[in-house]
Protein backbone atom coordinates (compact mmCIF):
# COMPACT_ATOMS: atom_id res chain seq x y z
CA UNK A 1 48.75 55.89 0.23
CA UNK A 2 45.39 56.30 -0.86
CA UNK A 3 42.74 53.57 -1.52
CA UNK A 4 42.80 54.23 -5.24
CA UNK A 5 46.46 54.31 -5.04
CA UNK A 6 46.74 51.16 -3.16
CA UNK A 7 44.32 49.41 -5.96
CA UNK A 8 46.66 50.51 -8.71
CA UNK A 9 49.30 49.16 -6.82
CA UNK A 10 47.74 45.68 -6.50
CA UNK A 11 47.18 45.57 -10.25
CA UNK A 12 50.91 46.42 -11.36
CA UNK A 13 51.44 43.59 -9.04
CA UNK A 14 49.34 41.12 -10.67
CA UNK A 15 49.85 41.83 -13.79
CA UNK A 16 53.97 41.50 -13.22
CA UNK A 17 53.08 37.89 -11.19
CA UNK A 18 51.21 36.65 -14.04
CA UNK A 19 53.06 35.31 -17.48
CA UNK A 20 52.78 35.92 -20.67
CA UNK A 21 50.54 32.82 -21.23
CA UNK A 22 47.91 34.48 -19.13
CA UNK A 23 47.79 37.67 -20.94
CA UNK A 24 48.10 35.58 -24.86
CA UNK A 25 44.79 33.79 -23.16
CA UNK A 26 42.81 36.98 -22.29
CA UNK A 27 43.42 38.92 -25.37
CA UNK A 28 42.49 35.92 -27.47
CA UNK A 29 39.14 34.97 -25.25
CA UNK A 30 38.89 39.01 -25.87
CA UNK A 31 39.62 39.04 -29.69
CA UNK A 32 37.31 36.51 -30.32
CA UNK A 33 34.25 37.89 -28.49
CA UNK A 34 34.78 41.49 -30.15
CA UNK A 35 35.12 39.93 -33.60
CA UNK A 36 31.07 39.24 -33.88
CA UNK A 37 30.12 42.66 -32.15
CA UNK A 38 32.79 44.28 -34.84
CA UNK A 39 30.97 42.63 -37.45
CA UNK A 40 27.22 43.69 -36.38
CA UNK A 41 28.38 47.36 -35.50
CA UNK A 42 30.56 48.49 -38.47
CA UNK A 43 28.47 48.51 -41.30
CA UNK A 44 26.20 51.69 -39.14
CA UNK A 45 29.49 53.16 -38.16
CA UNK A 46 29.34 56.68 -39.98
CA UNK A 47 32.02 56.81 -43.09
CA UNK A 48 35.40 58.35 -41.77
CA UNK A 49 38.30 59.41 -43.54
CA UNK A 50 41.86 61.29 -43.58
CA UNK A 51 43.28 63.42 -46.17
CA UNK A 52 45.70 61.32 -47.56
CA UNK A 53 46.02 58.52 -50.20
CA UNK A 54 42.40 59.64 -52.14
CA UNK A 55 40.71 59.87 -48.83
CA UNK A 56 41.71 56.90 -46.68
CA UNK A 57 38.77 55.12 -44.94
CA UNK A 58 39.54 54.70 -41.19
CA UNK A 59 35.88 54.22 -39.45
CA UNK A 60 36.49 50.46 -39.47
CA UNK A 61 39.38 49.98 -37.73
CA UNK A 62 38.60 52.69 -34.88
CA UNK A 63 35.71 50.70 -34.63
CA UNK A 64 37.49 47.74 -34.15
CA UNK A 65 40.10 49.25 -32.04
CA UNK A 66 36.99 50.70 -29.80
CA UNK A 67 35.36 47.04 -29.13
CA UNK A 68 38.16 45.34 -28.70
CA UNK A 69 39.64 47.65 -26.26
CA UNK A 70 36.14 47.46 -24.67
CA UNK A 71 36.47 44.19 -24.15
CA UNK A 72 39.98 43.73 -22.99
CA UNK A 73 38.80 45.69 -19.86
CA UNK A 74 36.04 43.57 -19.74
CA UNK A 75 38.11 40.56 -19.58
CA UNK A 76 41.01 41.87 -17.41
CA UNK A 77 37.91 42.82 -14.82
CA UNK A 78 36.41 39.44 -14.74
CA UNK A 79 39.71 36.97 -15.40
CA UNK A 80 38.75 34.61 -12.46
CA UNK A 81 35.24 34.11 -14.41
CA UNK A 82 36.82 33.84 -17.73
CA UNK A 83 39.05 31.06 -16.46
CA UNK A 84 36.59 29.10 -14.91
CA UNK A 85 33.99 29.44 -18.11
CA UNK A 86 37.29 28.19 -20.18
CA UNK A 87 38.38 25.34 -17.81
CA UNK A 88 34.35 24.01 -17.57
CA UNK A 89 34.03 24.29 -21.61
CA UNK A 90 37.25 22.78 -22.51
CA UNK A 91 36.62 19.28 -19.93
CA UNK A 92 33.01 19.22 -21.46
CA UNK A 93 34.44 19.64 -25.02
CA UNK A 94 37.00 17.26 -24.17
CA UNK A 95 34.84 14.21 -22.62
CA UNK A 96 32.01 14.99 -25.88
CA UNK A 97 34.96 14.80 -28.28
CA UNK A 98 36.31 11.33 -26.31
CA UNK A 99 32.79 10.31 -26.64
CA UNK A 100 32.35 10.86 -30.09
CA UNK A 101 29.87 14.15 -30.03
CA UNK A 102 30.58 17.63 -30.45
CA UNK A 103 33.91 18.26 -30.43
CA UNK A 104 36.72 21.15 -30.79
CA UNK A 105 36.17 20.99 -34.63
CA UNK A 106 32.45 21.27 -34.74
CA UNK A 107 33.11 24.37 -32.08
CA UNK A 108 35.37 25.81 -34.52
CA UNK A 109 33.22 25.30 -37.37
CA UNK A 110 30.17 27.13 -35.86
CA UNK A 111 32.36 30.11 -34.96
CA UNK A 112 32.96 30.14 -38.46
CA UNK A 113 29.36 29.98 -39.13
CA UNK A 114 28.49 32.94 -37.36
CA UNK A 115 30.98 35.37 -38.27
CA UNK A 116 29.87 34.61 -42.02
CA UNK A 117 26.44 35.03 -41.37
CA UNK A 118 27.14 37.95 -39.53
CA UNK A 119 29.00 39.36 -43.12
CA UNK A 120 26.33 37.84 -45.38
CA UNK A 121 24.56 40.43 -47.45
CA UNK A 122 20.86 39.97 -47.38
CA UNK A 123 18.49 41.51 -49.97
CA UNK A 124 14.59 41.77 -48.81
CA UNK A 125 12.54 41.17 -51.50
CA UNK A 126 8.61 40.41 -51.88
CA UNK A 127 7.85 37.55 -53.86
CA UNK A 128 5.78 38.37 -57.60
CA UNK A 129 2.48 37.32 -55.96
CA UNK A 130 2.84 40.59 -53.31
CA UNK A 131 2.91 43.56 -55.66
CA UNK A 132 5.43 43.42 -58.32
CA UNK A 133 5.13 43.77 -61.80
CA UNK A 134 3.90 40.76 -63.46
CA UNK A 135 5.94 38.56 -65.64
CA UNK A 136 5.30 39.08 -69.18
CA UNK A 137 6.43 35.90 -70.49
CA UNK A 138 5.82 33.68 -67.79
CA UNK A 139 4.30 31.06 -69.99
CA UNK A 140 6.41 30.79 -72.29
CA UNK A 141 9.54 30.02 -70.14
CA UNK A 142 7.38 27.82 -67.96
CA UNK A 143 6.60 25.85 -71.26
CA UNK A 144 10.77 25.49 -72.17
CA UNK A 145 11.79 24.60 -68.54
CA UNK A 146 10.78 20.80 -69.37
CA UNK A 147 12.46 18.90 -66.45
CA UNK A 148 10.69 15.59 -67.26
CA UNK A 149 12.73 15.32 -70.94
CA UNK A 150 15.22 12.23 -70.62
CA UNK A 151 17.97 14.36 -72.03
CA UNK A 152 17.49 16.93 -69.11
CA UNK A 153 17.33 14.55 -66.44
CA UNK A 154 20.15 12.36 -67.28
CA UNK A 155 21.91 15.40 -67.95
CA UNK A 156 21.10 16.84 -64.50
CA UNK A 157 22.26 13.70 -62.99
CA UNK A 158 25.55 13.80 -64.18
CA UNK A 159 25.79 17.38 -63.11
CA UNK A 160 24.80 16.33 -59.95
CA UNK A 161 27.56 13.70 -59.05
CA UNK A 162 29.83 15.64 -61.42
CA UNK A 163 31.45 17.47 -58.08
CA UNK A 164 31.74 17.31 -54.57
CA UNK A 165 30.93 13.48 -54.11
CA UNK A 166 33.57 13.52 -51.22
CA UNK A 167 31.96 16.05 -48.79
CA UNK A 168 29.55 14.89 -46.10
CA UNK A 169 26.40 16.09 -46.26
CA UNK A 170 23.42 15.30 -43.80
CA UNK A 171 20.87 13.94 -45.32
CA UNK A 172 18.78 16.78 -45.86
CA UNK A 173 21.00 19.04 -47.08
CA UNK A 174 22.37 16.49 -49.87
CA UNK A 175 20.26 17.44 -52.71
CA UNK A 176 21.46 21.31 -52.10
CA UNK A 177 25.07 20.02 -52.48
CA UNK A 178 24.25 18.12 -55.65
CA UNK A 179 22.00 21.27 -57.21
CA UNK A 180 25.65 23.16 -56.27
CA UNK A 181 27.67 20.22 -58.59
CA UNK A 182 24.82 21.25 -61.37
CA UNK A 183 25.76 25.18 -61.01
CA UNK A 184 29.23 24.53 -60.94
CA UNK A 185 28.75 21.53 -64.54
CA UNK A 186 26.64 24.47 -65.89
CA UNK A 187 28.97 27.47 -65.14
CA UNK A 188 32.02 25.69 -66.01
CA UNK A 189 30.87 25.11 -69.69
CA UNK A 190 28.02 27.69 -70.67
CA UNK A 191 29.08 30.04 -73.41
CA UNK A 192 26.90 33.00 -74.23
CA UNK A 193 25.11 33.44 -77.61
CA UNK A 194 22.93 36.64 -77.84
CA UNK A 195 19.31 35.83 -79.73
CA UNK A 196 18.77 37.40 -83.26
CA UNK A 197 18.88 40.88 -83.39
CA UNK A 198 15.26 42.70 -82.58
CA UNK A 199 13.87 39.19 -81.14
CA UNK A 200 13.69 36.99 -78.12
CA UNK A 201 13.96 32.90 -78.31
CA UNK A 202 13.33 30.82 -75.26
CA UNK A 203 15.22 27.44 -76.05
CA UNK A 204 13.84 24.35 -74.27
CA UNK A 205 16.44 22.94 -71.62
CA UNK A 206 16.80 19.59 -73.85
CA UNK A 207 17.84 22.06 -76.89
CA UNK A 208 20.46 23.62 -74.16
CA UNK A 209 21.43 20.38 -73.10
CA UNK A 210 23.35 19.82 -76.03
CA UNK A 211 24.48 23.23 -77.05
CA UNK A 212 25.42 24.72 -73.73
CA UNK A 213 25.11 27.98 -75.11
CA UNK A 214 23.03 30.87 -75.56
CA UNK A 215 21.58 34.24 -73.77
CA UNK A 216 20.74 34.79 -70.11
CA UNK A 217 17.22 33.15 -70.05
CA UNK A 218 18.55 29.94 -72.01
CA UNK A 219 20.70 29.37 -68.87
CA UNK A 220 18.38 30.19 -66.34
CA UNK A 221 15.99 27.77 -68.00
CA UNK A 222 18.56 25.15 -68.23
CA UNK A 223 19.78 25.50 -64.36
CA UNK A 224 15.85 25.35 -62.90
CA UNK A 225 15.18 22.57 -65.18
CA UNK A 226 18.01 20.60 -64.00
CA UNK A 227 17.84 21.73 -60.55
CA UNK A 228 14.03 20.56 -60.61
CA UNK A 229 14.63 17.33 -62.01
CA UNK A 230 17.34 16.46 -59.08
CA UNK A 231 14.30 17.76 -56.54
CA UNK A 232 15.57 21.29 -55.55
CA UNK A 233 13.52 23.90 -55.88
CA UNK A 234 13.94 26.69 -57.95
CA UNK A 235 12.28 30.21 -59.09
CA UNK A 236 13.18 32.27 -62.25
CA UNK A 237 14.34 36.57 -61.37
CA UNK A 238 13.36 38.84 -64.52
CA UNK A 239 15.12 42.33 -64.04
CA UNK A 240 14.89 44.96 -66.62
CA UNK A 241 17.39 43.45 -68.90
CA UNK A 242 18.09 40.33 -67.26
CA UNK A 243 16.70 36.69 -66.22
CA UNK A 244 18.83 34.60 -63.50
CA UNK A 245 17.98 31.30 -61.46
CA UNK A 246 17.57 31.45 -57.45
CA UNK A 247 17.81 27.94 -55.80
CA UNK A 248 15.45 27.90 -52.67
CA UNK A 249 18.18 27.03 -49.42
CA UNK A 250 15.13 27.60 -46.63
CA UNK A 251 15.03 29.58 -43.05
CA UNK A 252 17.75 31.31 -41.52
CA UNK A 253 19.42 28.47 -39.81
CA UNK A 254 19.83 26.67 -43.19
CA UNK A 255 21.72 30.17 -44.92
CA UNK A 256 23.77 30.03 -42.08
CA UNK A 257 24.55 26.57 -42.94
CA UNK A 258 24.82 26.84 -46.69
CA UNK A 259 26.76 29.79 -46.15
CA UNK A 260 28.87 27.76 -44.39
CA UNK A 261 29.54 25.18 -47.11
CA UNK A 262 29.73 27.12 -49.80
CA UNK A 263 32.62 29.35 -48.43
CA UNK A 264 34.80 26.65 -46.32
CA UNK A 265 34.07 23.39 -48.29
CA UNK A 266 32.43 24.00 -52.02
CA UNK A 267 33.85 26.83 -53.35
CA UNK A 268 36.83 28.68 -50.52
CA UNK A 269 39.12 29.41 -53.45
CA UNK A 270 36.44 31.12 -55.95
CA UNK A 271 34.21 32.96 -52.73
CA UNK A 272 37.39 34.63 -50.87
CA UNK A 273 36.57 37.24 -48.84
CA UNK A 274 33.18 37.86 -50.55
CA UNK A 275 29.64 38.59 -49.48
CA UNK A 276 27.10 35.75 -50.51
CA UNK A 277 24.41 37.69 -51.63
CA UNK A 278 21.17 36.30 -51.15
CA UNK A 279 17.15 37.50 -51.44
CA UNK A 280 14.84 36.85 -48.42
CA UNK A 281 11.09 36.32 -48.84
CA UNK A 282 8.48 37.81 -46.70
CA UNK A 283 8.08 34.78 -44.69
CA UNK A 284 11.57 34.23 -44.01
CA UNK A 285 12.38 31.97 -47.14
CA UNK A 286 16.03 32.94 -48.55
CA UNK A 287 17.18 31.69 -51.84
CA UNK A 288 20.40 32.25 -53.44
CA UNK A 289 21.50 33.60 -56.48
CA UNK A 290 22.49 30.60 -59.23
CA UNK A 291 23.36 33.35 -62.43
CA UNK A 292 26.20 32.08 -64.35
CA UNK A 293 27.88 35.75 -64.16
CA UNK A 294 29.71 35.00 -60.91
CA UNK A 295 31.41 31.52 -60.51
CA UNK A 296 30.20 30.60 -56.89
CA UNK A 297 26.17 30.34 -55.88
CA UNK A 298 25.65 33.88 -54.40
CA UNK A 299 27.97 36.27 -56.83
CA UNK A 300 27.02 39.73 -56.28
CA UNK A 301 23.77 40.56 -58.52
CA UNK A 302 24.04 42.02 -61.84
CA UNK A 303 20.84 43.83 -61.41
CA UNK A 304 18.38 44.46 -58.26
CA UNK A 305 15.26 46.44 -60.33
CA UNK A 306 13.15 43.34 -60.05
CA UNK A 307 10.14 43.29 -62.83
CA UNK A 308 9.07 39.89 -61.76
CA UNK A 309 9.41 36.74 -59.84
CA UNK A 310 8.35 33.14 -60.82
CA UNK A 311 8.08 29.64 -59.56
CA UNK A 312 9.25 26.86 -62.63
């Protein structure tokens, strides 16, 4: 028997020794590396379809089928290495979770992480100071977003506490939960009016406060205000026919982490399967997209022709 033939030979063997456990262990330690490579490949996979059913899309699961298989080889090739990298992370998992650090939750919970940063749709944008189009009326909604009004602060306040008082948020990352509780007080009661025919009126938060109606720009004035007045920071988006609130969230590391919270712990039933859409600033700032036409921070945008960006 050949040497090739004598190889083969030795791997029916060991793969007949070995249980069903062993193999359930490999594809899994498999299945979850090729899950993150699947993610970053498929969106430059080249569109692929068949004939049938309107033109059925099949591109992403070839591609799937192609890294995982990849991988199981990978795997199978290297078992005694996979083994020992399992049995040294699961004691040092085990004697951090005895001691109270990270544990097999907070493992689980940054897998989670990355695979929805990995999906997260990310817009580059410039901010209004780099060459867009100025905003026409910049003063005059800066002048209506008045923050320091008692009605808009106590207001904002009860938003704030109005939702998600039970989830535990570090310390620096508690005001972005609360300015979530205002988009989700907001959201759950705005009502739109349209202005007078042929016109445009900016109301004044405090006016909105109390009516929790009107057009596009009345809410966006109303969320920054309130989100300002809790100490978030906010920015105004004019599009051609359109004016929504972004709520600053920070570098990369902090999207991953709102990311995080808003799909597993804020809002899992009203996000699904979505992409959080999102608008990242020349230096690396990303803030998300408060509008009230989606009801979860980061609802697909209505518009993307940006005429003009600004800071209330």
């Amino acid at each position: 028997m050949s040497a090739r033939g004598l190889d083969d030979d030795l791997e029916t063997r060991r793969e007949r020794a070995f249980g069903p456990g062993h193999w359930l262990v490999l594809y899994t330690v498999a299945l979850l590396l090729a899950l993150p490579i699947f993610i970053v490949l498929y969106p430059f996979v080249p569109s692929m379809t068949l004939p049938v059913g309107g033109g059925l899309r099949i591109d992403h699961a070839l591609t799937f089928i192609v890294v995982l298989a990849a991988f199981l080889v990978l795997v199978k090739r290297f078992q005694l290495m996979v083994y020992a990298v399992l049995v040294v992370g699961l004691c040092a998992l085990t004697v951090t979770s005895l001691g109270g650090g990270y544990g097999f939750g907070d493992l689980f919970d940054d897998y989670a992480v990355l695979l929805h940063s990995l999906r997260k749709h990310t817009v580059q944008m410039p901010s209004a100071s780099q060459g867009e189009v100025p905003f026409a009326e910049a003063d005059r909604i800066r002048a209506v977003v008045d923050d320091h009004e008692p009605a808009v602060r106590n207001f904002a306040v009860m938003a704030a506490t109005a939702y998600f008082g039970e989830v535990e948020a570090g310390s620096n990352e508690a005001t972005f939960v609360q300015c979530l509780s205002v988009f989700k007080t907001i959201n759950a009661r705005w009502r739109y009016v349209s202005d007078v025919k042929g016109g445009e009126y900016f109301a004044k938060a405090s006016e909105s406060v109390g009516l929790m109606a009107g057009d596009c720009d009345d809410h966006a004035v109303l969320m920054a205000a309130c989100i300002k007045a809790i100490g978030g920071e906010v920015r105004l988006v004019r599009t051609r026919g359109h004016i929504y609130p972004e709520l600053k969230v920070g570098d990369g590391k902090q999207m991953e982490r709102a990311a995080f919270l808003i799909r597993r712990v804020l809002f899992p039933r009203e996000v699904g399967d979505a992409p959080l859409y999102h608008h990242t600033d020349a230096d690396g700032t990303r803030w998300i997209n408060m509008d009230y036409t989606r009801s979860y921070p980061g609802g697909e945008l209505l518009e993307e022709d940006i005429m003009g960006i600004i800071i209330v």
